[in-house]
Protein backbone atom coordinates (compact mmCIF):
# COMPACT_ATOMS: atom_id res chain seq x y z
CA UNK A 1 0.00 0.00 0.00
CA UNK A 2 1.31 3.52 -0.89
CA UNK A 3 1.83 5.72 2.15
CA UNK A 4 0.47 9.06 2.11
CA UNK A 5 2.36 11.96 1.53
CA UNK A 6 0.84 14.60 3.79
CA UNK A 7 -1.93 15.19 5.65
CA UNK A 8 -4.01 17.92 5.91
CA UNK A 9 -3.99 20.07 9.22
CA UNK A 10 -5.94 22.64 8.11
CA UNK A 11 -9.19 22.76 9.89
CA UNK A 12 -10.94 22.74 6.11
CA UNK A 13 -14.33 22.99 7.86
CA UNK A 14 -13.86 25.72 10.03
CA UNK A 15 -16.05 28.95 9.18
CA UNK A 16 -14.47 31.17 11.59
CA UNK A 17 -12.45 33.70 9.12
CA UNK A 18 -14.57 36.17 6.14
CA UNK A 19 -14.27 34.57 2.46
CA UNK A 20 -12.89 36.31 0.04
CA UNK A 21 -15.42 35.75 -2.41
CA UNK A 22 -18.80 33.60 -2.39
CA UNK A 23 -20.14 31.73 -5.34
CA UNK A 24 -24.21 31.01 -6.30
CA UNK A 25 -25.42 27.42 -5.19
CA UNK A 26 -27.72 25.64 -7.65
CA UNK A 27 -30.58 23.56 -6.39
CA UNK A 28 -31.59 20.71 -9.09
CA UNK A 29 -34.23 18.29 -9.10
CA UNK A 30 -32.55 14.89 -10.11
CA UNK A 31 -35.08 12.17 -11.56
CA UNK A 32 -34.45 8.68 -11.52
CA UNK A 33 -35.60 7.70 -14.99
CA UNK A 34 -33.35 8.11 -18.15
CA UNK A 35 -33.57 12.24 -18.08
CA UNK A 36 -31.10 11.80 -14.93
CA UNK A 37 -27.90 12.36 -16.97
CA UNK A 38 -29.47 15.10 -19.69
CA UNK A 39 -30.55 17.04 -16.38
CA UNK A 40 -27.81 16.68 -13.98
CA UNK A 41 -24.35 15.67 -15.94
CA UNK A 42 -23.77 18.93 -17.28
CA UNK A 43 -23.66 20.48 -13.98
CA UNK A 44 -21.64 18.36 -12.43
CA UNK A 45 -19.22 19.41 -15.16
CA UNK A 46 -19.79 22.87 -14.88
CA UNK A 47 -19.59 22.92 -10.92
CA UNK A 48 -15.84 21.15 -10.96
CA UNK A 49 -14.28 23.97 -13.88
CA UNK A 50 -15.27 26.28 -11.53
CA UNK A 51 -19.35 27.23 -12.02
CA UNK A 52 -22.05 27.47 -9.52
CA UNK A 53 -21.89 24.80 -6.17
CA UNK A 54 -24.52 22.29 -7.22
CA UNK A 55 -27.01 20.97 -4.85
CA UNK A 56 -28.75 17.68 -6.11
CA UNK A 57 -32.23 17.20 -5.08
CA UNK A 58 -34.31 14.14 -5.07
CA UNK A 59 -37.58 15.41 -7.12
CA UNK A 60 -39.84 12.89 -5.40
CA UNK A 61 -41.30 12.70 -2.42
CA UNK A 62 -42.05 16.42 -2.61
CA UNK A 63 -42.01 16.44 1.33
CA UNK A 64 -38.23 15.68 1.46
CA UNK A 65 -37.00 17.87 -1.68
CA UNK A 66 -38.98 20.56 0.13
CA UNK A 67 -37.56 19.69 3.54
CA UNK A 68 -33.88 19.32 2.23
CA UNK A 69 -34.84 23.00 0.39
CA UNK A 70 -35.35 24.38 3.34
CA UNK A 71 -32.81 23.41 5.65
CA UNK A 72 -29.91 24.10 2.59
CA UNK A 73 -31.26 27.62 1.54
CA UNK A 74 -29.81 27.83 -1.73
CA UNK A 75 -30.94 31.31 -2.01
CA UNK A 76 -27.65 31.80 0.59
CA UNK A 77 -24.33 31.53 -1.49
CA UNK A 78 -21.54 29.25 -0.86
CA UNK A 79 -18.20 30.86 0.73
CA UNK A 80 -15.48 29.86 -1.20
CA UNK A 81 -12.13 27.62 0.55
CA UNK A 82 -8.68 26.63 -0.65
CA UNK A 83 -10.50 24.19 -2.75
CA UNK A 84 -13.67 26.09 -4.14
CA UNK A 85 -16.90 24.19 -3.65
CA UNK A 86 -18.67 22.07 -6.07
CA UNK A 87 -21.09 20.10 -4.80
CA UNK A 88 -23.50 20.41 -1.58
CA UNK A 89 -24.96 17.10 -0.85
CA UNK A 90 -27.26 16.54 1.71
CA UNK A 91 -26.88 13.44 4.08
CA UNK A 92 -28.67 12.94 7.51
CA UNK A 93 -25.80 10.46 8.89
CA UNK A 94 -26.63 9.59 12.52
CA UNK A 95 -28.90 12.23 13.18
CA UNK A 96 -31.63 11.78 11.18
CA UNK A 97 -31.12 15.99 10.53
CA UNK A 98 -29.95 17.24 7.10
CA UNK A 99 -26.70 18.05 6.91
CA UNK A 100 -24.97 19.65 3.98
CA UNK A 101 -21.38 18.17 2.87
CA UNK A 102 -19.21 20.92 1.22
CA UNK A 103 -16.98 19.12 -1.54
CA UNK A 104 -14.39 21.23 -3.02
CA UNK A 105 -13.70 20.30 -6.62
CA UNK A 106 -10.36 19.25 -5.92
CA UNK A 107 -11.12 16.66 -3.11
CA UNK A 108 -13.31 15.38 -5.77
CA UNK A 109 -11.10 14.70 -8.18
CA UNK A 110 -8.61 13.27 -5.94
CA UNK A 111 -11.11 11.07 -4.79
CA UNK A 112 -11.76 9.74 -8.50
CA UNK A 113 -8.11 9.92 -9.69
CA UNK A 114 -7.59 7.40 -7.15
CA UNK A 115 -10.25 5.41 -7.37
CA UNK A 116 -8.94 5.04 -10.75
CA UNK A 117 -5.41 4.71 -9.69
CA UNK A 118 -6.63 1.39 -7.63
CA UNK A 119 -8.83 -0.21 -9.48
CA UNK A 120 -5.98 0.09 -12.87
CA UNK A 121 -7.09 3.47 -14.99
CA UNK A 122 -9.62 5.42 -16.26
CA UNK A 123 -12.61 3.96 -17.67
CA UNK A 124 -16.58 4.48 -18.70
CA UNK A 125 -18.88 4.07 -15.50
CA UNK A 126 -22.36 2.84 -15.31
CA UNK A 127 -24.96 4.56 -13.31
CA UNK A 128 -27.20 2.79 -11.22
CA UNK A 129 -27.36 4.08 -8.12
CA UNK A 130 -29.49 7.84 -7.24
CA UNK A 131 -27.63 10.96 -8.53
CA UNK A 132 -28.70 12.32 -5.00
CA UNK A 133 -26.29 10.30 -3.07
CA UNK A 134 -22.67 10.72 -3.01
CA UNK A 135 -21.91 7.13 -4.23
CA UNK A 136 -23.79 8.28 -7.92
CA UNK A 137 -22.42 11.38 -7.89
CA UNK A 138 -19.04 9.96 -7.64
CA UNK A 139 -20.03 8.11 -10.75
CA UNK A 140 -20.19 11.05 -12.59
CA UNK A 141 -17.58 12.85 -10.65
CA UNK A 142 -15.03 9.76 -12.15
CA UNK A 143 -16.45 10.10 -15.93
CA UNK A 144 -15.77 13.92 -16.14
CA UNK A 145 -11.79 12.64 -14.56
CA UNK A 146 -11.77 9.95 -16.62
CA UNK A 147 -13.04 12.14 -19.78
CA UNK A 148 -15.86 9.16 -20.60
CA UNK A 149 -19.64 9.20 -21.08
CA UNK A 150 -21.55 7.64 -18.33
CA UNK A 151 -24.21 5.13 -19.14
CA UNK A 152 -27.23 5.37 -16.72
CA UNK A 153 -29.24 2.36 -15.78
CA UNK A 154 -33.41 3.41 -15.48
CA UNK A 155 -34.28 3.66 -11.47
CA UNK A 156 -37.39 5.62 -12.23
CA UNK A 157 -39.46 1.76 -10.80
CA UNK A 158 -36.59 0.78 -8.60
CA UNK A 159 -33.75 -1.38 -8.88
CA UNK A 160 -34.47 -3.30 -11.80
CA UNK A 161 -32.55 -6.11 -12.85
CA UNK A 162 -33.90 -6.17 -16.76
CA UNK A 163 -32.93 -2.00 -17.04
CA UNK A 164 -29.14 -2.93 -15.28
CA UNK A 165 -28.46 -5.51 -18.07
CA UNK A 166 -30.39 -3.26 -21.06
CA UNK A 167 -27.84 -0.19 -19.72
CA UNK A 168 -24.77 -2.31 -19.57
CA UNK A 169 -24.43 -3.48 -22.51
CA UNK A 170 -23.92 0.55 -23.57
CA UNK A 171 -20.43 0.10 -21.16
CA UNK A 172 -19.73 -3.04 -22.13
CA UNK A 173 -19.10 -2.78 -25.48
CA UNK A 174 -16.47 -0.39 -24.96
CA UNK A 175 -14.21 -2.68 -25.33
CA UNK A 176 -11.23 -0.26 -25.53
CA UNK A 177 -11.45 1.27 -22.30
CA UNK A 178 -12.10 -0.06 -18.67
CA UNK A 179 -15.35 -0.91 -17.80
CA UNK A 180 -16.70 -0.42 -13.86
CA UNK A 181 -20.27 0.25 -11.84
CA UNK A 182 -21.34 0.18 -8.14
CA UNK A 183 -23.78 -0.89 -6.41
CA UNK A 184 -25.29 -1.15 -2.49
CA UNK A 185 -25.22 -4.92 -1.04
CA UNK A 186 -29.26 -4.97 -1.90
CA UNK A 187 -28.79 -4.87 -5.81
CA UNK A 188 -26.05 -7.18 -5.55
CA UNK A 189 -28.42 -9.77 -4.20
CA UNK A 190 -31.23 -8.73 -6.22
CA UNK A 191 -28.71 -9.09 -8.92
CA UNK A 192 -27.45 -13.01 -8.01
CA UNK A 193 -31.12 -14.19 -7.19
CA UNK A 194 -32.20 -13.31 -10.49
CA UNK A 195 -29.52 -14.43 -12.34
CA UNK A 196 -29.73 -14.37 -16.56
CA UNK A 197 -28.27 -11.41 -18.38
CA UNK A 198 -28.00 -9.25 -15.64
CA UNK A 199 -25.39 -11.77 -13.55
CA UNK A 200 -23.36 -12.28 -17.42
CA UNK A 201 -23.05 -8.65 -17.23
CA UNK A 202 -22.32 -7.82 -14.28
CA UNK A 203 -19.25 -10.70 -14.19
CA UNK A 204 -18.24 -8.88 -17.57
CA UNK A 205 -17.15 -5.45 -15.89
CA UNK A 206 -13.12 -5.30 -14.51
CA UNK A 207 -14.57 -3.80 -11.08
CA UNK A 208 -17.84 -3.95 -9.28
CA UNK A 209 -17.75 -1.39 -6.85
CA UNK A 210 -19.76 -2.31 -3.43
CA UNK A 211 -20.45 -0.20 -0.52
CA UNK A 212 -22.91 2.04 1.05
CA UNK A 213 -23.21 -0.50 4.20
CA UNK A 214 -21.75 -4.11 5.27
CA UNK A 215 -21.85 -6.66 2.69
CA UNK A 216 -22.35 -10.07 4.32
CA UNK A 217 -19.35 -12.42 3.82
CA UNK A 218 -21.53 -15.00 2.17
CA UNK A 219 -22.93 -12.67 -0.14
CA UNK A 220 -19.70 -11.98 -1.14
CA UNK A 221 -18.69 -15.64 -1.57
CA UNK A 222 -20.89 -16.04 -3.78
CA UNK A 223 -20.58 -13.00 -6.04
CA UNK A 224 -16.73 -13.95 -6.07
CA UNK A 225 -17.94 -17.68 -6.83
CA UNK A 226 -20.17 -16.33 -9.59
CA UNK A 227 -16.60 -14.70 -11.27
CA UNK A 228 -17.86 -10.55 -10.27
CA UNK A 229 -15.10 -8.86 -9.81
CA UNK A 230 -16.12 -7.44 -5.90
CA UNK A 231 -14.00 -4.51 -4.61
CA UNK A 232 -15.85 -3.49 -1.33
CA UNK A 233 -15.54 -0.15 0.00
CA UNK A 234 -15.51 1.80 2.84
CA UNK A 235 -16.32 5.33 3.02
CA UNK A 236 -18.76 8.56 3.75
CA UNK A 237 -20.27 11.80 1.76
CA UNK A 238 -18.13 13.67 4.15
CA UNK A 239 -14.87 11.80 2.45
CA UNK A 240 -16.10 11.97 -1.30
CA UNK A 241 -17.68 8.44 -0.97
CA UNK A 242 -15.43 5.76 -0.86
CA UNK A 243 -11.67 5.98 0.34
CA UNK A 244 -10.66 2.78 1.82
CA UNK A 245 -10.92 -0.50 -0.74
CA UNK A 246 -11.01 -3.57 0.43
CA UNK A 247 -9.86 -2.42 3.42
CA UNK A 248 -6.90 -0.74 2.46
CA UNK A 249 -6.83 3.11 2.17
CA UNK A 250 -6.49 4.51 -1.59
CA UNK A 251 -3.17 6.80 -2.28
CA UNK A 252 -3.31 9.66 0.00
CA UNK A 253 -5.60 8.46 2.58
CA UNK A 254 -4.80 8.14 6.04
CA UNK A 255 -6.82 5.89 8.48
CA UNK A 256 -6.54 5.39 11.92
CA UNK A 257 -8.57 4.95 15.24
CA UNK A 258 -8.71 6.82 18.42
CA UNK A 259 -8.45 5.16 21.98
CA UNK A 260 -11.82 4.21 21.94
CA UNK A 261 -11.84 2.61 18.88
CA UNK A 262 -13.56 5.22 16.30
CA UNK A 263 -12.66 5.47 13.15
CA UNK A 264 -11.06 8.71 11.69
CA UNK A 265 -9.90 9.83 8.29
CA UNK A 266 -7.73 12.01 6.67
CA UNK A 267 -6.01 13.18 3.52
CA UNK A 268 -7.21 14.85 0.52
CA UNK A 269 -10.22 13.80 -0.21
CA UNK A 270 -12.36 15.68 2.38
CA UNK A 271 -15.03 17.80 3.03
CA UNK A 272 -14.74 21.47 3.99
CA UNK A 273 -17.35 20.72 6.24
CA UNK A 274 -21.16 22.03 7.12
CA UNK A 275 -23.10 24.05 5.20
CA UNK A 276 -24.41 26.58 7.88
CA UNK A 277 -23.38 24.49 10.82
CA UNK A 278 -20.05 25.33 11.80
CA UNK A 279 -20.43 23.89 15.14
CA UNK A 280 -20.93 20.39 13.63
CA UNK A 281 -18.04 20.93 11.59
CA UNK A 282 -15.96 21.86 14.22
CA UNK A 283 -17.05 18.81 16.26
CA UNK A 284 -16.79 16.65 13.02
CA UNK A 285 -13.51 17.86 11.59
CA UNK A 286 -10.24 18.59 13.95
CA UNK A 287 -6.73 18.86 12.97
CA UNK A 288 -7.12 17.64 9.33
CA UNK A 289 -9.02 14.62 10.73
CA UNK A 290 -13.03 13.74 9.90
CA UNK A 291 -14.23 11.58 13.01
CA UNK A 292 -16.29 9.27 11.68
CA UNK A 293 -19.05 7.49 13.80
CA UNK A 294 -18.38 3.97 12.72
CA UNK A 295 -15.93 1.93 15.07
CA UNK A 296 -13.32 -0.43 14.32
CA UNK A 297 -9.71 -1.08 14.57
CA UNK A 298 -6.49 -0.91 11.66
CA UNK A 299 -4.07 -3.91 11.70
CA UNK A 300 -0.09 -4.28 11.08
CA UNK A 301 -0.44 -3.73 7.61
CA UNK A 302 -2.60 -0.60 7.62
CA UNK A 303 -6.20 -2.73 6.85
CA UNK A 304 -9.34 -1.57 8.47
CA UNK A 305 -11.78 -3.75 10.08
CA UNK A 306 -14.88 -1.59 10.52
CA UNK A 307 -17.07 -3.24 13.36
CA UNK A 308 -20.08 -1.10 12.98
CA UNK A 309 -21.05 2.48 14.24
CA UNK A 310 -21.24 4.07 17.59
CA UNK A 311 -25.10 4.38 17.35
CA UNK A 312 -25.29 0.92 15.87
CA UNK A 313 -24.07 -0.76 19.09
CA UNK A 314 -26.62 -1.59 21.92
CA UNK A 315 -25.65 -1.99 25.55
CA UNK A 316 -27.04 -4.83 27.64
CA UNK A 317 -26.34 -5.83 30.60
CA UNK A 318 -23.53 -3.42 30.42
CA UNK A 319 -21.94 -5.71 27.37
CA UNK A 320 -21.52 -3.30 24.17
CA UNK A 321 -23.36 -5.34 21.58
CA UNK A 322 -22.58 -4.30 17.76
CA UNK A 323 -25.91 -4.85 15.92
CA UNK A 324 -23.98 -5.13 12.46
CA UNK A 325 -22.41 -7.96 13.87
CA UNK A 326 -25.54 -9.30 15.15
CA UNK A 327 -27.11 -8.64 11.60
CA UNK A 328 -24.07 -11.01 10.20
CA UNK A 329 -24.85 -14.12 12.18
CA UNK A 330 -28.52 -13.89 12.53
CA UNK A 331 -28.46 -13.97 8.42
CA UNK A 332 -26.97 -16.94 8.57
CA UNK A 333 -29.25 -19.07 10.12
CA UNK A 334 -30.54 -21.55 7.42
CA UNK A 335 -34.15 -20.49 7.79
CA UNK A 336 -33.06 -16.77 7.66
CA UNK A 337 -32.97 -14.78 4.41
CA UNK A 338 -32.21 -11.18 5.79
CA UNK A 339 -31.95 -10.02 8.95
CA UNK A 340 -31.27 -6.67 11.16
CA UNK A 341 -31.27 -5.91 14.66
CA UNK A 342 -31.91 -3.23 16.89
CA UNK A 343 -32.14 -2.08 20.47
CA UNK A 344 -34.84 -1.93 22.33
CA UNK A 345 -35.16 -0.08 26.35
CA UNK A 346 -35.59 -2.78 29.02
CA UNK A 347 -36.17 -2.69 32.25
CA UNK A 348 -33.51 -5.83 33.06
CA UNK A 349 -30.67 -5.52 30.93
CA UNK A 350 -30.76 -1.54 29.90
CA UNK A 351 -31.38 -2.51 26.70
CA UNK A 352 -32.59 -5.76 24.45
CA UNK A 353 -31.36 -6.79 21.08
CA UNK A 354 -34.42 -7.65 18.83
CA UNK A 355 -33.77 -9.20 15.55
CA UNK A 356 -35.88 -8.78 12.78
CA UNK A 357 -35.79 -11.58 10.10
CA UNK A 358 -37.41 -12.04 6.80
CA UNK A 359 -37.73 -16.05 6.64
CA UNK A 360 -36.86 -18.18 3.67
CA UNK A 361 -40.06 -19.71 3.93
CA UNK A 362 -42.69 -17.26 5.22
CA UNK A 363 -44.67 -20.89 5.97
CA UNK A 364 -42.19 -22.04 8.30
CA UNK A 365 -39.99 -18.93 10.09
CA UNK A 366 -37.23 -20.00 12.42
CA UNK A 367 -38.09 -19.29 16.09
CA UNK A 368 -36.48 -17.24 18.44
CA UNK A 369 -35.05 -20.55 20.06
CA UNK A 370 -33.41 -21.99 17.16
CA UNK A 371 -31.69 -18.58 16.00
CA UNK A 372 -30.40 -17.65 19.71
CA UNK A 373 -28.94 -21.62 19.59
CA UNK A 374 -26.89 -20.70 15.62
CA UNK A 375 -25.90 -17.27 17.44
CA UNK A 376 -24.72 -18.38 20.84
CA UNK A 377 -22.62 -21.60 18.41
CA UNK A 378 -20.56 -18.39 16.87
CA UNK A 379 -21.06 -15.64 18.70
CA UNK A 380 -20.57 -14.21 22.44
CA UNK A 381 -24.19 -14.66 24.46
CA UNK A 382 -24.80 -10.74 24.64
CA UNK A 383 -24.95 -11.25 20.96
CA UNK A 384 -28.00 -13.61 21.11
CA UNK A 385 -31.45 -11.74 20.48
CA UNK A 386 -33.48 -11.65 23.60
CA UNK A 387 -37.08 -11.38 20.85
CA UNK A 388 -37.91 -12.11 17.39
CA UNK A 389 -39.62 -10.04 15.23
CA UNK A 390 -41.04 -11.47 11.60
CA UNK A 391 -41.51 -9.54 8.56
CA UNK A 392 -41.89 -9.76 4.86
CA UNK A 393 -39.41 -7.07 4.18
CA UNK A 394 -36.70 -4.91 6.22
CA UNK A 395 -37.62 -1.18 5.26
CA UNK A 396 -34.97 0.38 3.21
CA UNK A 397 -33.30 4.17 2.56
CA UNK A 398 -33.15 5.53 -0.84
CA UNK A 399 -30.10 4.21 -1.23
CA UNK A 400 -30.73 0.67 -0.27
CA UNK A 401 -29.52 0.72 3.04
CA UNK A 402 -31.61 -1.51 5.36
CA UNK A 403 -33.31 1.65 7.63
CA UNK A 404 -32.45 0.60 11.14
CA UNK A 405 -33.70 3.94 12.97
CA UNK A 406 -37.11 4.01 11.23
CA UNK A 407 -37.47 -0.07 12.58
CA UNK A 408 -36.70 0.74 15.46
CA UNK A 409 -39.46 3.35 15.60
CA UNK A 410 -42.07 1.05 14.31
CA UNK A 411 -41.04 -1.72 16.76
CA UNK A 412 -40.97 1.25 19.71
CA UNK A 413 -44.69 2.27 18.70
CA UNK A 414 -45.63 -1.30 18.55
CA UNK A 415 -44.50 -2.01 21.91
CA UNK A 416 -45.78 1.28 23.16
């Protein structure tokens, strides 16, 4: 692994000093059918050779565009930094609250240079992820580096399997020039379970990038058995997507961990910060460092094991219990096709860990019995679920991230 050369110990974030000059932030609505690169490419170009900040909006539901409207107030122009901003995207992170990312132009393009650097040079990128999200826009962010047209794969129903295939074979006949996508652990499985032309292509492109949350290892297997060419990543909006692949940091990244085991990042690929909230960015980013809110731990040869975040671990009977982890062995419990756990208050323990299972046969679910006997065979016993809670499907974020907080608050109202 290449070492870094520097780090940055500028405080990039802070908002403290008066900006020389401010530039206009653009608010655009970013469909999910085949318009998505006619409407939002060109500013993506524009916005890293130096135009107006661009700040991608989903156009449906009209609640949340409005919402993220609101709490962004493009009307208020974007202060300019060492590295001019190009892109404001909105993320809630742990909070649930928007937040607005400031990404200078130039932590972008490190970010794709060596992407592209890693995965062995430039080459034509298929869309098929939201625009909206910082793991799309990175998408585009590479093409414009990589000076290739992007193919976009048609969301406007979902994640469809047919429309991946139909858009790849645009990419794939580029035969002169690498050929990579991404995708969130949820289309990869959609993706193996249904098999056909959508599996052919996807084996045919020389990376599959997959992040956005924890892969399971035996989904992985059996992408790798199936001849995709997995590179799993690890990163956040706040570090221009990802920055450590398979678990290794790309050129110019620094990783480490604090004391207590959080993660932190640094080099140049991140964010200035906040928009509007320089008290979160001073909290956030310190002494060229972004503290992250995952936890984990780097080994002897600079690879990162992420365990899971700080607000994804539950505490029972004064035992820290990561629920990723949890997630992991639950899922695989023959009778188990996905699971996720959360925490729940009780009076005994402080708190309970409840998994949530959709069952391979919705005729015959496991019972709570039979998964805390496969969890306590791998696992410590704080790690066993104390309840069981059947559905037919997790609940999911845009970006196909199972939605842990918004379980937890139907499971909370359920319970009263």
């Amino acid at each position: 692994m290449t070492r870094p050369t520097r780090v940055r110990t500028l405080n990039r974030g802070m908002q403290t000093s008066t900006p020389s000059t401010t530039r206009p932030l653009h608010a655009i609505g970013v469909p999910l059918g085949p318009a998505v690169l006619r409407r939002i490419f060109p500013a993506v170009v524009s916005a890293l050779d130096g135009g107006p900040a661009l700040l991608p909006l989903p156009e449906y539901p009209a609640a949340v565009r409005d919402g993220l409207l609101a709490a962004m107030r493009p009307s208020v122009p974007v202060e300019d930094h060492d590295d001019p901003v190009a892109l404001v995207v909105p993320t809630s992170g742990s909070t649930g609250e928007p937040k607005g990312v400031l990404l200078g132009a130039g932590a972008l393009r490190s970010s794709a240079t060596a992407t592209h650097d890693r995965l062995g040079g430039p080459g034509r990128w298929l869309l098929s992820l939201p625009a909206t999200h910082i793991a799309g826009l990175m998408i585009l962010v590479r093409s414009v580096v990589a000076g290739t047209e992007p193919v976009a794969a048609d969301m406007s129903r979902g994640f469809d399997p047919e429309a991946f295939a139909a858009a790849s074979v645009h990419v794939l006949r580029s035969s002169r020039t690498r050929r990579y996508t991404a995708l969130v652990p949820h289309q990869l499985s959609v993706i193996l379970k249904a098999g056909g032309a959508a599996l052919h292509s996807l084996a045919a492109f020389d990376a599959v990038l997959v992040g956005g949350s924890a892969a399971a290892p035996e989904l992985l297997e059996r992408a790798r058995a199936a001849r995709v060419p997995i590179v799993t990543t690890y990163g956040m909006t706040e570090t221009s997507g990802g920055c450590v692949y398979d678990g290794l940091p790309l050129d110019g990244v620094q990783v480490s961990t604090t004391d207590e085991g959080r993660v932190r990042v640094a080099g140049p690929v991140l964010a200035h910060g906040y928009r509007l909230q320089s008290a979160l960015t001073t909290e956030a980013f310190a002494d060229g460092w972004f503290m992250t809110a995952d936890l984990g731990h780097v080994d002897t040869e600079g690879r990162l094991d992420v365990h899971g975040r700080l607000d994804d671990v539950a505490v029972s009977g004064g035992v820290n219990v990561p629920l990723p982890a949890v997630d992991a062995v639950v899922a695989r419990h023959p009778g188990v096709a996905e699971a996720s756990a959360v925490a729940l208050p009780d009076q005994d323990w402080g708190q309970r860990v409840v998994a949530v299972v959709v069952p391979r046969d919705p005729g015959d679910p496991p019972t709570l019995g039979s998964v805390r006997a496969h969890v306590l065979r791998h696992s410590p016993t704080a790690y066993a679920p104390k309840e069981l809670v059947v559905v037919h499907a997790l609940p999911r974020l845009p970006g196909g991230k199972v939605d842990r907080r918004g379980l937890t608050a139907r499971l909370l109202e359920t319970t009263g």
